[in-house]
C-alpha atoms as a PDB file:
ATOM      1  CA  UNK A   1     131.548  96.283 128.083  1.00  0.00           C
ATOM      2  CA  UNK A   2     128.805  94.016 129.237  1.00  0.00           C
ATOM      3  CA  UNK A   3     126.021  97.097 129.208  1.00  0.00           C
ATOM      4  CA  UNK A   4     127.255  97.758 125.666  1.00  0.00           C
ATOM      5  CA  UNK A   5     126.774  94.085 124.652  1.00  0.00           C
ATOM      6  CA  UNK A   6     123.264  93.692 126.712  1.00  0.00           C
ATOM      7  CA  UNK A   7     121.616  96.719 125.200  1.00  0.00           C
ATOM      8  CA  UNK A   8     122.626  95.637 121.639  1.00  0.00           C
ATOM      9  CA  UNK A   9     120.729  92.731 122.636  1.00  0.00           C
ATOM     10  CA  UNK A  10     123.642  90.080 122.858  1.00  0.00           C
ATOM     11  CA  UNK A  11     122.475  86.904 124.771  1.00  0.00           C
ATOM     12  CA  UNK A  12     123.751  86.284 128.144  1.00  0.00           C
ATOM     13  CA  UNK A  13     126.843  84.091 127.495  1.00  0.00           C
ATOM     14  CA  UNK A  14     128.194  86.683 125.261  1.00  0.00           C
ATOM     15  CA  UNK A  15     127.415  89.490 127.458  1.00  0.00           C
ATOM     16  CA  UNK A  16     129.103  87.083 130.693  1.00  0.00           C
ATOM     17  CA  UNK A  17     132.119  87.021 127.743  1.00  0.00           C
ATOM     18  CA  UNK A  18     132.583  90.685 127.400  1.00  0.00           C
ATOM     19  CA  UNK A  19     132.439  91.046 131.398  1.00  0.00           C
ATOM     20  CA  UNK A  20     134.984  88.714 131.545  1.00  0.00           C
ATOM     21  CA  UNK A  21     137.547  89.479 128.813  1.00  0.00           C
ATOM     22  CA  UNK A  22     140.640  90.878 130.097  1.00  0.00           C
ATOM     23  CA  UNK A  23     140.436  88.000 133.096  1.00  0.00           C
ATOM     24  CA  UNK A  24     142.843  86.360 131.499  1.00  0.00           C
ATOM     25  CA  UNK A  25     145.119  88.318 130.559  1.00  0.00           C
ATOM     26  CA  UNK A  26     145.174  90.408 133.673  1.00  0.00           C
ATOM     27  CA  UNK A  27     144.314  88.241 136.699  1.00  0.00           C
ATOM     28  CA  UNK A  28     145.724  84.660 137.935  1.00  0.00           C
ATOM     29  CA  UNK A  29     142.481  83.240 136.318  1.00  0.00           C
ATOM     30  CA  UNK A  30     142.697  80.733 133.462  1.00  0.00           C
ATOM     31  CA  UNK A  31     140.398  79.384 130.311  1.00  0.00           C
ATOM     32  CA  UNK A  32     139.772  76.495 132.329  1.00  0.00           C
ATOM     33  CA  UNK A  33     137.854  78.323 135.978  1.00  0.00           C
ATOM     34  CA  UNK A  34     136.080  80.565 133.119  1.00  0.00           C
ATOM     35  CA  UNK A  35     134.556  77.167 131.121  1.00  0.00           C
ATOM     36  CA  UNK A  36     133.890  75.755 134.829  1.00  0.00           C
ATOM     37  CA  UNK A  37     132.385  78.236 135.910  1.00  0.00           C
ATOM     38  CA  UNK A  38     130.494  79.754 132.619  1.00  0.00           C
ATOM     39  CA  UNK A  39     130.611  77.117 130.271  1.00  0.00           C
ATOM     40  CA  UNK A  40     132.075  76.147 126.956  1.00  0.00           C
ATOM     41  CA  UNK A  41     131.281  79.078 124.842  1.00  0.00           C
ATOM     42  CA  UNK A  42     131.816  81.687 127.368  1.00  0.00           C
ATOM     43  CA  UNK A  43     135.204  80.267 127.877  1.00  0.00           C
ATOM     44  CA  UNK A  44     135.403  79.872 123.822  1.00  0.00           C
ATOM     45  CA  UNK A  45     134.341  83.647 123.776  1.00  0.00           C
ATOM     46  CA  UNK A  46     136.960  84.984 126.323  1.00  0.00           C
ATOM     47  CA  UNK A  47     139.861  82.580 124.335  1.00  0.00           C
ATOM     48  CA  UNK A  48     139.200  84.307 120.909  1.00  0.00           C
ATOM     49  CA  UNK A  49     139.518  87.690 122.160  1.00  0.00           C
ATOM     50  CA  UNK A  50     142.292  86.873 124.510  1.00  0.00           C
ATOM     51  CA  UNK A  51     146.049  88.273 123.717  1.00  0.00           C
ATOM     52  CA  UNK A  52     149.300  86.703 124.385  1.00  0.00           C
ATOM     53  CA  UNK A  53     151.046  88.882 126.032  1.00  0.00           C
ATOM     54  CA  UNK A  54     154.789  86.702 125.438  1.00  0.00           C
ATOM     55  CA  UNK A  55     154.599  88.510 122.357  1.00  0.00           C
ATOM     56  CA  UNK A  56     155.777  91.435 120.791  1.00  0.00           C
ATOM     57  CA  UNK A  57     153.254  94.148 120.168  1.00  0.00           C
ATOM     58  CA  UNK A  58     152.320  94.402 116.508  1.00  0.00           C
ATOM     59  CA  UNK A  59     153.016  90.004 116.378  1.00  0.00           C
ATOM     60  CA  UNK A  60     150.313  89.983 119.602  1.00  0.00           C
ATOM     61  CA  UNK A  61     147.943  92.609 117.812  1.00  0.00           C
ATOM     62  CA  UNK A  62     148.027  90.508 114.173  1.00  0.00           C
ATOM     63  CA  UNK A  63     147.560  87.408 116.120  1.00  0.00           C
ATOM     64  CA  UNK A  64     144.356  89.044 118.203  1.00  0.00           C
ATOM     65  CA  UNK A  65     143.249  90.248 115.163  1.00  0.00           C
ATOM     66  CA  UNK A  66     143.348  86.535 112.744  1.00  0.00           C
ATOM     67  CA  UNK A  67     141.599  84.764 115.849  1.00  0.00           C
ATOM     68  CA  UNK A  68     138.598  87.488 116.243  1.00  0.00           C
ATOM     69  CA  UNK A  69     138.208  87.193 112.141  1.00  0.00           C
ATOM     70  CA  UNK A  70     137.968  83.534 112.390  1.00  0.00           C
ATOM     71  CA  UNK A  71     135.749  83.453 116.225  1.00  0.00           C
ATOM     72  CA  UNK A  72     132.030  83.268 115.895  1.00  0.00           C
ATOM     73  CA  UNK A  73     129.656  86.469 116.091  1.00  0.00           C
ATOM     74  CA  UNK A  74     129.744  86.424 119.708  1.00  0.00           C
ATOM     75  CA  UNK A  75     133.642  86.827 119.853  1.00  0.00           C
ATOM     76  CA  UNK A  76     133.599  89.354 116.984  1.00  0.00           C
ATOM     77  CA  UNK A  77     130.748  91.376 118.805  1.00  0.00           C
ATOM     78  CA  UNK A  78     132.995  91.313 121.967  1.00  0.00           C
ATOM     79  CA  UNK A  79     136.211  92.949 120.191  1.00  0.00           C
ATOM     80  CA  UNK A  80     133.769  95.360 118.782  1.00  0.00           C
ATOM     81  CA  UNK A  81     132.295  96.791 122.080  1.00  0.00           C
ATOM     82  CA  UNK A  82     135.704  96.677 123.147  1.00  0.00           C
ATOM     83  CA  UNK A  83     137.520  98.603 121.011  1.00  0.00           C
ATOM     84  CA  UNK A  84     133.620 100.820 121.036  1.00  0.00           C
ATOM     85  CA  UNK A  85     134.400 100.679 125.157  1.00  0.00           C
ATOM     86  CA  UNK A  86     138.122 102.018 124.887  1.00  0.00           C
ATOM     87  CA  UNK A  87     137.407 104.851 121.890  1.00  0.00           C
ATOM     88  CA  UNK A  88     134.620 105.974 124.168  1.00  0.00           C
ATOM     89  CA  UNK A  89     136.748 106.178 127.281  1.00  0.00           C
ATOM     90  CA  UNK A  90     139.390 108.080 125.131  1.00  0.00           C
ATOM     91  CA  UNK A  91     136.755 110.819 123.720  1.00  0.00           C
ATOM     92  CA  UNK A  92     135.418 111.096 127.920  1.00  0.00           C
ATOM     93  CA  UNK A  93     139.630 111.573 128.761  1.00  0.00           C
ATOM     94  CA  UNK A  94     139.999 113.837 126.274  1.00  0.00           C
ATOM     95  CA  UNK A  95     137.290 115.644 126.608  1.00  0.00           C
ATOM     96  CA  UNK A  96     138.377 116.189 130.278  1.00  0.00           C
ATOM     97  CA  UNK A  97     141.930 117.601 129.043  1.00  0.00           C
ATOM     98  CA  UNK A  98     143.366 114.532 129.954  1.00  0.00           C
ATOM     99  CA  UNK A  99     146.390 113.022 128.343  1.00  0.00           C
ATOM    100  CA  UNK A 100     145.282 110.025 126.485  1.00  0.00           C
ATOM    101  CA  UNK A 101     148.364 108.599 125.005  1.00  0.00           C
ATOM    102  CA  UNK A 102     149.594 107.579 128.478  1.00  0.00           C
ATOM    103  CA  UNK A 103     147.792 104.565 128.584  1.00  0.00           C
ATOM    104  CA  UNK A 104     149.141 103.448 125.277  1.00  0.00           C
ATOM    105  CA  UNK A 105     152.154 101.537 124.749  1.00  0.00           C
ATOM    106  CA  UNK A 106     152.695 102.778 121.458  1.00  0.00           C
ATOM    107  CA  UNK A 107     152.395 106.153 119.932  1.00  0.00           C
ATOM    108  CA  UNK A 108     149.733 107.624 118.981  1.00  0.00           C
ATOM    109  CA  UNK A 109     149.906 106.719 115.333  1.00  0.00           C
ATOM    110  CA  UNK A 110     150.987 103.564 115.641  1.00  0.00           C
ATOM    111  CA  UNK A 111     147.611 103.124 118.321  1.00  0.00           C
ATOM    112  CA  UNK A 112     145.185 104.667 115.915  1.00  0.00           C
ATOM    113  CA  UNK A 113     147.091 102.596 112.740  1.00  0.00           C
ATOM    114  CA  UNK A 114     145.946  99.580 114.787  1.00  0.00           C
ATOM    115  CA  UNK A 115     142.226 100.918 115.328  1.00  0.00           C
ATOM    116  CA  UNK A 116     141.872 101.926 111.742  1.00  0.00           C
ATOM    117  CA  UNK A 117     143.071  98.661 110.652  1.00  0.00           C
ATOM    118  CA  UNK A 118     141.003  96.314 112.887  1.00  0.00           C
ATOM    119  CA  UNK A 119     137.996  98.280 111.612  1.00  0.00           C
ATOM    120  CA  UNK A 120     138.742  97.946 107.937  1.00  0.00           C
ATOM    121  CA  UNK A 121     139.601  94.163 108.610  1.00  0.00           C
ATOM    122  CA  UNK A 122     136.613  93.539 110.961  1.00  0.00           C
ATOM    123  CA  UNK A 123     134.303  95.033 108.041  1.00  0.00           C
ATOM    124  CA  UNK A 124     135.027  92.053 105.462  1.00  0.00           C
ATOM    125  CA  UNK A 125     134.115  89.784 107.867  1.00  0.00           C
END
């Protein structure tokens, strides 16, 4: 994620952002260490594109979606490279005969609905 956001040419807080967007969801760390030890905006960055995970899928996915619309370019730019991050990882999976879906949740068309979707949303804004 952060090589995708440094060679588009992203400045160093939102690149630190991309590196560190899952750490919320997935690791004891909060919003708070991030903006002590990254800053504000970094912290801003990682909140926007942050899911709560209390709720149901397609609630926590509409949710994600409304707060990356409304987030600055940095935020939107991190969603972007990773949804780029996760199609790309899919086409290297598949392309190794690998069963993709696995790592999903949902089903398949329910998980591409939700791709096609935040790219038609993502494009208005």
């Amino acid at each position: 994620m952060g090589c995708i956001l440094l060679r588009a040419g992203f400045d160093e807080e939102t690149v630190v952002a991309g590196i560190l967007h899952d750490v919320v969801e997935d690791t004891p760390r909060t919003l708070a260490d991030i903006q002590k030890l990254f800053g504000t905006h970094v912290a801003e960055i990682v909140a926007a594109v942050s899911e709560n995970k209390t709720l149901p899928w397609h609630k926590r996915k509409e949710v994600y979606l409304q707060n990356v619309l409304v987030a600055d370019s940095s935020a939107k730019a991190v969603s972007i490279a990773d949804k780029l991050h996760n199609v790309s990882s899919m086409n290297h999976d598949l392309a190794k005969g690998r069963d993709i879906w696995k790592h999903f949740s949902q089903d398949k068309h329910t998980t591409v609905e939700h791709y096609v979707h935040f790219v038609h949303e993502i494009k208005k804004h």
